[in-house]
N, C-alpha and C. Protein backbone atom coordinates (compact mmCIF):
# COMPACT_ATOMS: atom_id res chain seq x y z
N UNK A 1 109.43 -3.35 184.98
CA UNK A 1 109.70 -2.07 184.34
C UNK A 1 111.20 -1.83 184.32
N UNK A 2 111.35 -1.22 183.15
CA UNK A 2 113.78 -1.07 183.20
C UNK A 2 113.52 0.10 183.71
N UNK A 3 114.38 0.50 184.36
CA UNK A 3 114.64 1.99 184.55
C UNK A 3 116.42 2.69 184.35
N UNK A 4 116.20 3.47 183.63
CA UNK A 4 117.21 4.35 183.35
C UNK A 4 117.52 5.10 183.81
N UNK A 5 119.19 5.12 184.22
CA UNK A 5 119.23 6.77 185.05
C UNK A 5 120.76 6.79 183.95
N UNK A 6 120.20 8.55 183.65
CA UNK A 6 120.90 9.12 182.76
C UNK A 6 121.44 10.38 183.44
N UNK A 7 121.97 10.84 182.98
CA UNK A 7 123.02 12.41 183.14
C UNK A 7 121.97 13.14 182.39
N UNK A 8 121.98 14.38 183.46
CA UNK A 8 121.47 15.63 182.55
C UNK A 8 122.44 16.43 181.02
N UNK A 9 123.17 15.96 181.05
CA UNK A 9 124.03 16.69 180.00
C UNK A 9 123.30 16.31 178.50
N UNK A 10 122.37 17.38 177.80
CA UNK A 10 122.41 17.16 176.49
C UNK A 10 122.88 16.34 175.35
N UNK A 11 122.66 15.82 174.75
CA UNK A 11 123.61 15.45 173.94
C UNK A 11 124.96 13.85 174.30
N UNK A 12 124.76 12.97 175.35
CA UNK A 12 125.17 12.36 176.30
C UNK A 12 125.33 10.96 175.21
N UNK A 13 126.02 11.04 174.56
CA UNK A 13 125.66 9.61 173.36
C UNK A 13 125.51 8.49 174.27
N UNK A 14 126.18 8.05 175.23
CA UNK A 14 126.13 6.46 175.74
C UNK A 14 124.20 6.51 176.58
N UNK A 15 123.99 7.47 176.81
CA UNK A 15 122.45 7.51 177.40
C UNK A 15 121.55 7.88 176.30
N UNK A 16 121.96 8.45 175.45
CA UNK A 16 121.10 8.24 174.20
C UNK A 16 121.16 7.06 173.61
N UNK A 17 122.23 6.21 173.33
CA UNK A 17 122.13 5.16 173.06
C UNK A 17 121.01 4.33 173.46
N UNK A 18 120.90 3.97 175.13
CA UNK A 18 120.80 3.19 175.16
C UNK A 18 119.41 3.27 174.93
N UNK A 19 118.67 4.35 175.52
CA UNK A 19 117.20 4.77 175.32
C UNK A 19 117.24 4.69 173.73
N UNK A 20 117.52 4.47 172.76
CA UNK A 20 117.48 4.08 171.36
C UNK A 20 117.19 2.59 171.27
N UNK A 21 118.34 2.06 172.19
CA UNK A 21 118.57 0.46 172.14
C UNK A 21 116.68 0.04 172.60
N UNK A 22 116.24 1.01 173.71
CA UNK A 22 115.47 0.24 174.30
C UNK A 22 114.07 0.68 173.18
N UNK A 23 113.83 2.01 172.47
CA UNK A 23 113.18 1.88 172.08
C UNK A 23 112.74 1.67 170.44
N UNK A 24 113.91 0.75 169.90
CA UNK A 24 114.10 0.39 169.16
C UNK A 24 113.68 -1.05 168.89
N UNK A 25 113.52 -1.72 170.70
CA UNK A 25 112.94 -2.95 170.93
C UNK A 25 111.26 -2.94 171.45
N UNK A 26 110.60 -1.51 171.31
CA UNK A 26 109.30 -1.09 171.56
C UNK A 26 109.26 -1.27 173.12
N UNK A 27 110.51 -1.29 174.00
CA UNK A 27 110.75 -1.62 175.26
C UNK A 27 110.13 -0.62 176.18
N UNK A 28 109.18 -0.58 176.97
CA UNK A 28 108.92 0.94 178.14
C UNK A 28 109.92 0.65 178.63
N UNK A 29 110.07 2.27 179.13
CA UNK A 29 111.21 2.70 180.92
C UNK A 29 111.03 3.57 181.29
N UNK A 30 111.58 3.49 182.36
CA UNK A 30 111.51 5.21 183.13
C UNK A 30 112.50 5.62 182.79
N UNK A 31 112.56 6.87 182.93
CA UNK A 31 114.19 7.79 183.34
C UNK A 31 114.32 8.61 184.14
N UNK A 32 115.33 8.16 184.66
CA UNK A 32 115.67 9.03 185.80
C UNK A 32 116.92 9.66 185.46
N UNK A 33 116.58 10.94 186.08
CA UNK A 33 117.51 12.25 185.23
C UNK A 33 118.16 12.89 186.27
N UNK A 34 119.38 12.97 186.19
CA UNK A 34 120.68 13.29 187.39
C UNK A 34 121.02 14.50 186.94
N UNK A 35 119.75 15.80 187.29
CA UNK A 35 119.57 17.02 187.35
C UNK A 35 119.99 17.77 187.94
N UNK A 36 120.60 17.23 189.53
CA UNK A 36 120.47 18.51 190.32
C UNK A 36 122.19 17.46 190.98
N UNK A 37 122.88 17.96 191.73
CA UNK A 37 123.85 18.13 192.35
C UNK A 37 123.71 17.26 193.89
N UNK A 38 122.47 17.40 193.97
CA UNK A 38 122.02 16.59 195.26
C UNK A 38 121.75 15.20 194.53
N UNK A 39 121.20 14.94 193.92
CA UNK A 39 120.88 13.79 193.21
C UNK A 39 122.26 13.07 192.78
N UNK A 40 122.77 13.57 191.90
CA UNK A 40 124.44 12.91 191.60
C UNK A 40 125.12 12.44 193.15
N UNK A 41 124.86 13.33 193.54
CA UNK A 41 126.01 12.69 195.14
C UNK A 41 125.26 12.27 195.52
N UNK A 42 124.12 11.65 195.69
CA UNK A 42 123.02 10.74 196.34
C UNK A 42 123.61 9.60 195.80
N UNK A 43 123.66 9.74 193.98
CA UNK A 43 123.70 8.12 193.56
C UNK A 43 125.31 8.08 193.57
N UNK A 44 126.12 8.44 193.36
CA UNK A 44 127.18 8.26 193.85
C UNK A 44 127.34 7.72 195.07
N UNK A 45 127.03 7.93 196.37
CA UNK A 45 126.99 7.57 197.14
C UNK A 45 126.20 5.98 197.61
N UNK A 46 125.47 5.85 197.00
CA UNK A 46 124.46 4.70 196.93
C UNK A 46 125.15 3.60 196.23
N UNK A 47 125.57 3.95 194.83
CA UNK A 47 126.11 3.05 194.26
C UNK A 47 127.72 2.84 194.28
N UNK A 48 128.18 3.87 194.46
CA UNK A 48 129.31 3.76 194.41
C UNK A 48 130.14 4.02 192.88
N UNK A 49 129.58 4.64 192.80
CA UNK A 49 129.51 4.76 190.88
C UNK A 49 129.14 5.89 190.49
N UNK A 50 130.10 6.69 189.47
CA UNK A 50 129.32 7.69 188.93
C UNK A 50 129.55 7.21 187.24
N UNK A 51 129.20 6.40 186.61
CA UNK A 51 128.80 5.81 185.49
C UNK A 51 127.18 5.78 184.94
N UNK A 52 127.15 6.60 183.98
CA UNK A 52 125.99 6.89 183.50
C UNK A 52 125.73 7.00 181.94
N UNK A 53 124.83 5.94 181.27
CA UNK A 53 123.51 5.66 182.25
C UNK A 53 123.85 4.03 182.86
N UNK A 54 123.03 3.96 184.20
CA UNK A 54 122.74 3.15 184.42
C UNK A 54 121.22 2.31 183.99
N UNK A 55 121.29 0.94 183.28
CA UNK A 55 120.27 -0.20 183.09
C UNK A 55 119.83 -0.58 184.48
N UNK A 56 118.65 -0.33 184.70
CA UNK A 56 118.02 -1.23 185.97
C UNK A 56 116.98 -2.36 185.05
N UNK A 57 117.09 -3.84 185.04
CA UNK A 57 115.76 -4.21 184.59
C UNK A 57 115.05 -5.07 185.43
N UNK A 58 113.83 -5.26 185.03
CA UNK A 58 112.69 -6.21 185.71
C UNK A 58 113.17 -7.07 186.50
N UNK A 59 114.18 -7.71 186.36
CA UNK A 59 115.04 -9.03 187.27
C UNK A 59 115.71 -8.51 187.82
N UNK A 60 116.13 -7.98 188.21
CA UNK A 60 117.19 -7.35 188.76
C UNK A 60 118.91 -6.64 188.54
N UNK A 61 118.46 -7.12 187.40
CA UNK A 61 119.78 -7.13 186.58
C UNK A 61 119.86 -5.48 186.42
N UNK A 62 121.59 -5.44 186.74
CA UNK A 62 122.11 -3.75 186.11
C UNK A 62 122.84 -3.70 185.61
N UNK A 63 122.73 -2.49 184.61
CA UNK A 63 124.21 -3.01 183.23
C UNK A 63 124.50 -1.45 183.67
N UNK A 64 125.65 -1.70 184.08
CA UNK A 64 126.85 -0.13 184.11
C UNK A 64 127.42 0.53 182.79
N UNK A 65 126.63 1.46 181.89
CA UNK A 65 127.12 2.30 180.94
C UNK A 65 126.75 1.40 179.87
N UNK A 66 126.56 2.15 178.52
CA UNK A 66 126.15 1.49 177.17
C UNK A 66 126.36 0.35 176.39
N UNK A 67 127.64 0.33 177.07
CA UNK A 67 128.69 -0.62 176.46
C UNK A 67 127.90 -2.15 177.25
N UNK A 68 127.85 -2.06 178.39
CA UNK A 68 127.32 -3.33 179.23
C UNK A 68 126.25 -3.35 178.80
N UNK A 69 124.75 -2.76 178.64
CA UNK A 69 123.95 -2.90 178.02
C UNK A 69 123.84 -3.53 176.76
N UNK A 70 124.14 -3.08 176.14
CA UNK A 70 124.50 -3.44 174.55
C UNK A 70 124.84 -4.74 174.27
N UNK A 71 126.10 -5.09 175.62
CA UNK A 71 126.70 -6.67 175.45
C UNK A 71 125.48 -7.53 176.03
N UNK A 72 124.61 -7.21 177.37
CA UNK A 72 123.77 -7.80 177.43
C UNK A 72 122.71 -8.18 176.88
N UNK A 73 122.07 -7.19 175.77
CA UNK A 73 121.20 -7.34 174.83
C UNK A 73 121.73 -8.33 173.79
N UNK A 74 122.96 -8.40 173.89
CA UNK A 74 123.26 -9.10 172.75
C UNK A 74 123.60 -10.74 172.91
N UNK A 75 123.52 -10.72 174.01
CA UNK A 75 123.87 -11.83 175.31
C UNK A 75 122.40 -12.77 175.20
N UNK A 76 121.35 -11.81 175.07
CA UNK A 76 120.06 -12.36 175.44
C UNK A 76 119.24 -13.08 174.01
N UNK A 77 119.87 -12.09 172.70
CA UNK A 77 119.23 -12.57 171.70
C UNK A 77 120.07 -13.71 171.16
N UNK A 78 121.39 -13.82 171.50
CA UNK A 78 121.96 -14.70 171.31
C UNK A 78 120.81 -16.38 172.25
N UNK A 79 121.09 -15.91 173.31
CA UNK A 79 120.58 -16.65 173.91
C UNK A 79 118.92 -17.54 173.64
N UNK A 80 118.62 -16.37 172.99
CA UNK A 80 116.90 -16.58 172.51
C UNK A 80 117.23 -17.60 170.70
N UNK A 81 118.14 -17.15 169.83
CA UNK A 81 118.35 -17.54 168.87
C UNK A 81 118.63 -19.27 169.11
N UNK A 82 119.50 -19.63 170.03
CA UNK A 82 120.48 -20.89 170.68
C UNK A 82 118.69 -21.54 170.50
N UNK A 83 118.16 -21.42 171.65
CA UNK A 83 116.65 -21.95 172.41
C UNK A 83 115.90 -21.95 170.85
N UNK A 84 115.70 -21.63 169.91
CA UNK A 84 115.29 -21.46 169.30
C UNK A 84 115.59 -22.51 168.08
N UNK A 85 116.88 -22.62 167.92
CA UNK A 85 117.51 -23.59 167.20
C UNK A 85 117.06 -24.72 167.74
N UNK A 86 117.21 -24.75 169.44
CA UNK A 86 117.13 -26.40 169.73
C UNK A 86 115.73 -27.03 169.93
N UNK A 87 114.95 -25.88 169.72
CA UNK A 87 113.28 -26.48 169.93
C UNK A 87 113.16 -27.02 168.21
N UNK A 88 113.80 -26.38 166.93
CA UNK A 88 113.45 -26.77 165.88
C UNK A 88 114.07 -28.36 165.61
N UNK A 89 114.95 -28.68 166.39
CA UNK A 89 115.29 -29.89 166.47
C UNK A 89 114.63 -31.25 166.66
């Protein structure tokens, strides 16, 4: 399962993004929503990071803010296209 943690702020383009990115690929996730003041300094503290949203996915993999996401998605279909070429071979 990916999980998302986004900022409560309305309107947040890089966390809208990415929840676009993901369901644009018919992808499930959770979200987790950095609502309250206790929560932000929790993950701040945890991660060391206040960059949002954060990508959690199935492997373990975390992409810090939209921009890393985005490159990774693009990382992967690249990657799927490559494999793809060399099986038609």
């Amino acid at each position: 399962m990916i999980t998302v943690i986004t900022c409560d702020k309305e309107g947040c383009e890089d966390c809208d993004g990415v929840k676009i990115l993901l369901e644009s690929g018919n992808l499930e996730y959770k979200e987790m929503v950095l609502d309250t003041d206790d929560k932000k300094q929790l993950f701040k503290e945890t991660l060391g990071s206040a960059v949002v949203p954060q990508v959690y996915l199935g492997d373990g993999t975390r992409c810090e803010g939209y921009m890393a996401f985005r490159q990774y998605i693009e990382r992967e279909l690249l990657t799927l296209q490559i494999r793809r070429l060399q099986n038609q071979q």
